[in-house]
Every structure is written in structure tokens, then in C-alpha cells.
C-alpha atoms as a PDB file:
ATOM      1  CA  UNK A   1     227.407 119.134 208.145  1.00  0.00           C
ATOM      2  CA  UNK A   2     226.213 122.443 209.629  1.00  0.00           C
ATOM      3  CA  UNK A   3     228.755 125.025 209.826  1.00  0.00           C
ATOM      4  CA  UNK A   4     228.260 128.852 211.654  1.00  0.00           C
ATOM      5  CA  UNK A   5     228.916 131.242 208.916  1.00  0.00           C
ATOM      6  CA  UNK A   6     230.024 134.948 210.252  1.00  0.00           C
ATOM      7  CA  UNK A   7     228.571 138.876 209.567  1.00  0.00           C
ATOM      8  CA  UNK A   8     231.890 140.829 210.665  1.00  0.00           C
ATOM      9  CA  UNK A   9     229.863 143.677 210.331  1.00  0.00           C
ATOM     10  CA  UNK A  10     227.944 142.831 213.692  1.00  0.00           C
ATOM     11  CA  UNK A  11     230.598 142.121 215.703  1.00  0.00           C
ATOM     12  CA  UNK A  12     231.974 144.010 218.544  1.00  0.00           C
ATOM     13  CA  UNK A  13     234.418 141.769 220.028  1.00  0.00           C
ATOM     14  CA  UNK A  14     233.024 140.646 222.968  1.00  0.00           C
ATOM     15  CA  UNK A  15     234.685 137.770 222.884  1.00  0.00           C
ATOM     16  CA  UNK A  16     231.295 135.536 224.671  1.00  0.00           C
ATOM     17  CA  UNK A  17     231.643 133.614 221.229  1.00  0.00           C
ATOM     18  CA  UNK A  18     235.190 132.091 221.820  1.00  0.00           C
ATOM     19  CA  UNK A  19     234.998 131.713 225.724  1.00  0.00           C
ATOM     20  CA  UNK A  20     231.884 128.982 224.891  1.00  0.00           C
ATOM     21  CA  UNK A  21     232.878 127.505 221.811  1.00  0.00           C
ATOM     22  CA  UNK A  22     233.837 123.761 222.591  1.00  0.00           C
ATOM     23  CA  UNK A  23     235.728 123.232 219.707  1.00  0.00           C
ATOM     24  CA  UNK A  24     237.717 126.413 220.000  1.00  0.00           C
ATOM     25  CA  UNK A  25     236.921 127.376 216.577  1.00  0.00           C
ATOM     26  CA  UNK A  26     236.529 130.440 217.149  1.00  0.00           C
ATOM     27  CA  UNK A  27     239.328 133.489 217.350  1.00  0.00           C
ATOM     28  CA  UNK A  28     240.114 137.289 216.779  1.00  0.00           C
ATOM     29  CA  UNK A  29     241.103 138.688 213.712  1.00  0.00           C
ATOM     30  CA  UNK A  30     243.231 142.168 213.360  1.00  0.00           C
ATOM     31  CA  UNK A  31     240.885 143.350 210.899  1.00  0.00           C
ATOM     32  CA  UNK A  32     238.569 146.603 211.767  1.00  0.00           C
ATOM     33  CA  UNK A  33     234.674 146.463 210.805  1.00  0.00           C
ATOM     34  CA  UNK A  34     232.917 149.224 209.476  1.00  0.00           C
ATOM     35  CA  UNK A  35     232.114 150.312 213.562  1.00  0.00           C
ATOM     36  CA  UNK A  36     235.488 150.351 214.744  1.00  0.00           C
ATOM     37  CA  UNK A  37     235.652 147.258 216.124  1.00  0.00           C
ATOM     38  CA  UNK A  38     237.498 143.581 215.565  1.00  0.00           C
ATOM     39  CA  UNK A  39     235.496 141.025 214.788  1.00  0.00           C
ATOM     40  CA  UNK A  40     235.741 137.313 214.804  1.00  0.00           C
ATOM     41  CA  UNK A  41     236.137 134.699 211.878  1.00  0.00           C
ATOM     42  CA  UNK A  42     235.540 130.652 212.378  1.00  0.00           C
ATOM     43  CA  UNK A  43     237.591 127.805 211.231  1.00  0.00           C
ATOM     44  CA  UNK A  44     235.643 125.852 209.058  1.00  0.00           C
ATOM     45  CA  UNK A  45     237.541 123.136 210.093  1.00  0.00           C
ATOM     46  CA  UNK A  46     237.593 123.053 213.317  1.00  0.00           C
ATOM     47  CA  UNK A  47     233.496 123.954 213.270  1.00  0.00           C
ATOM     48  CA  UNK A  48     230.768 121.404 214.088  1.00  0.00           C
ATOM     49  CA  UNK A  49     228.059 124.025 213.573  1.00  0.00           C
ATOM     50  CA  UNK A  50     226.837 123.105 217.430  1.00  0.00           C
ATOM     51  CA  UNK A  51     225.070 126.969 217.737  1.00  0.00           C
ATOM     52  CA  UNK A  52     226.372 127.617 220.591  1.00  0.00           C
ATOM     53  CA  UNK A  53     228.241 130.892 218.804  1.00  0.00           C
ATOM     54  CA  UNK A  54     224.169 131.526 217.621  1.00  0.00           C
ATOM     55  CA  UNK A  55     223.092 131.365 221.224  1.00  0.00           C
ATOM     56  CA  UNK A  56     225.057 132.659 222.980  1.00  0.00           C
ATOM     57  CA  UNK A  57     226.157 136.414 220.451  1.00  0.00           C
ATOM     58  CA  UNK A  58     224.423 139.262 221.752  1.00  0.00           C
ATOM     59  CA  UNK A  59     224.526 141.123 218.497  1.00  0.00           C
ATOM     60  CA  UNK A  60     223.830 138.405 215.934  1.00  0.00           C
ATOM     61  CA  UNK A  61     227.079 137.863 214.242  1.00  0.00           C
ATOM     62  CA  UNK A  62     226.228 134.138 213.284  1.00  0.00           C
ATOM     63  CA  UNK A  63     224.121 131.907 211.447  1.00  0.00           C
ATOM     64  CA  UNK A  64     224.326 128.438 210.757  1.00  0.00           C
ATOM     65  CA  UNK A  65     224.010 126.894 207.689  1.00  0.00           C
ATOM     66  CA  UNK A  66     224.099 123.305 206.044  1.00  0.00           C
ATOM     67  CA  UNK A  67     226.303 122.585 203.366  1.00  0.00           C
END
């Protein structure tokens, strides 16, 4: 099964991701990028690798791969 697979780096914590993600796999971490800024990490299991995340990220944090 597809999965979306995160670059923390690109984040900025908009937050777009987790508003649209039907499975609510999605959430804020505490950790800082290299930017200054949050970023997001996805629960595998929890993840149905739909691409909405892919879609809808403004600054390409995702990708989705097969396993």
C-alpha cells in the first residue's frame, strides 16, 4: 500500500496538510527544521497514501511511495 513519506525540511507549518487529511494522519511535531519552523510527521498507520497531503502542500513536503 502507498504511504506519504515526509521532507521536514520543507515544511512551514501551515497546517493545510492536517485540516484535509481524512484519515487524520497527520499532526505537529515540537521539533524545529533547519528554517525555524515545525514541521509535520505522518502515522504510518493511520496513512492510506490517498495524496491528498501531495495535493494539497504548498511547499512540497510529501511524496508518496509504494511499499
Amino acid at each position: 500500500m502507498s504511504k506519504a513519506k515526509v521532507n521536514p525540511e520543507n515544511c512551514k507549518a501551515c497546517g493545510l496538510c492536517m485540516e484535509n487529511c481524512a484519515k487524520k494522519a497527520i499532526s505537529m511535531t515540537n521539533e524545529i527544521n533547519s528554517r525555524g519552523y515545525k514541521h509535520i510527521t505522518v502515522d504510518e498507520e493511520k496513512c492510506i497514501g490517498c495524496g491528498i497531503c501531495y495535493i494539497i502542500c504548498p511547499d512540497a513536503v510529501f511524496t508518496i511511495t509504494g511499499d
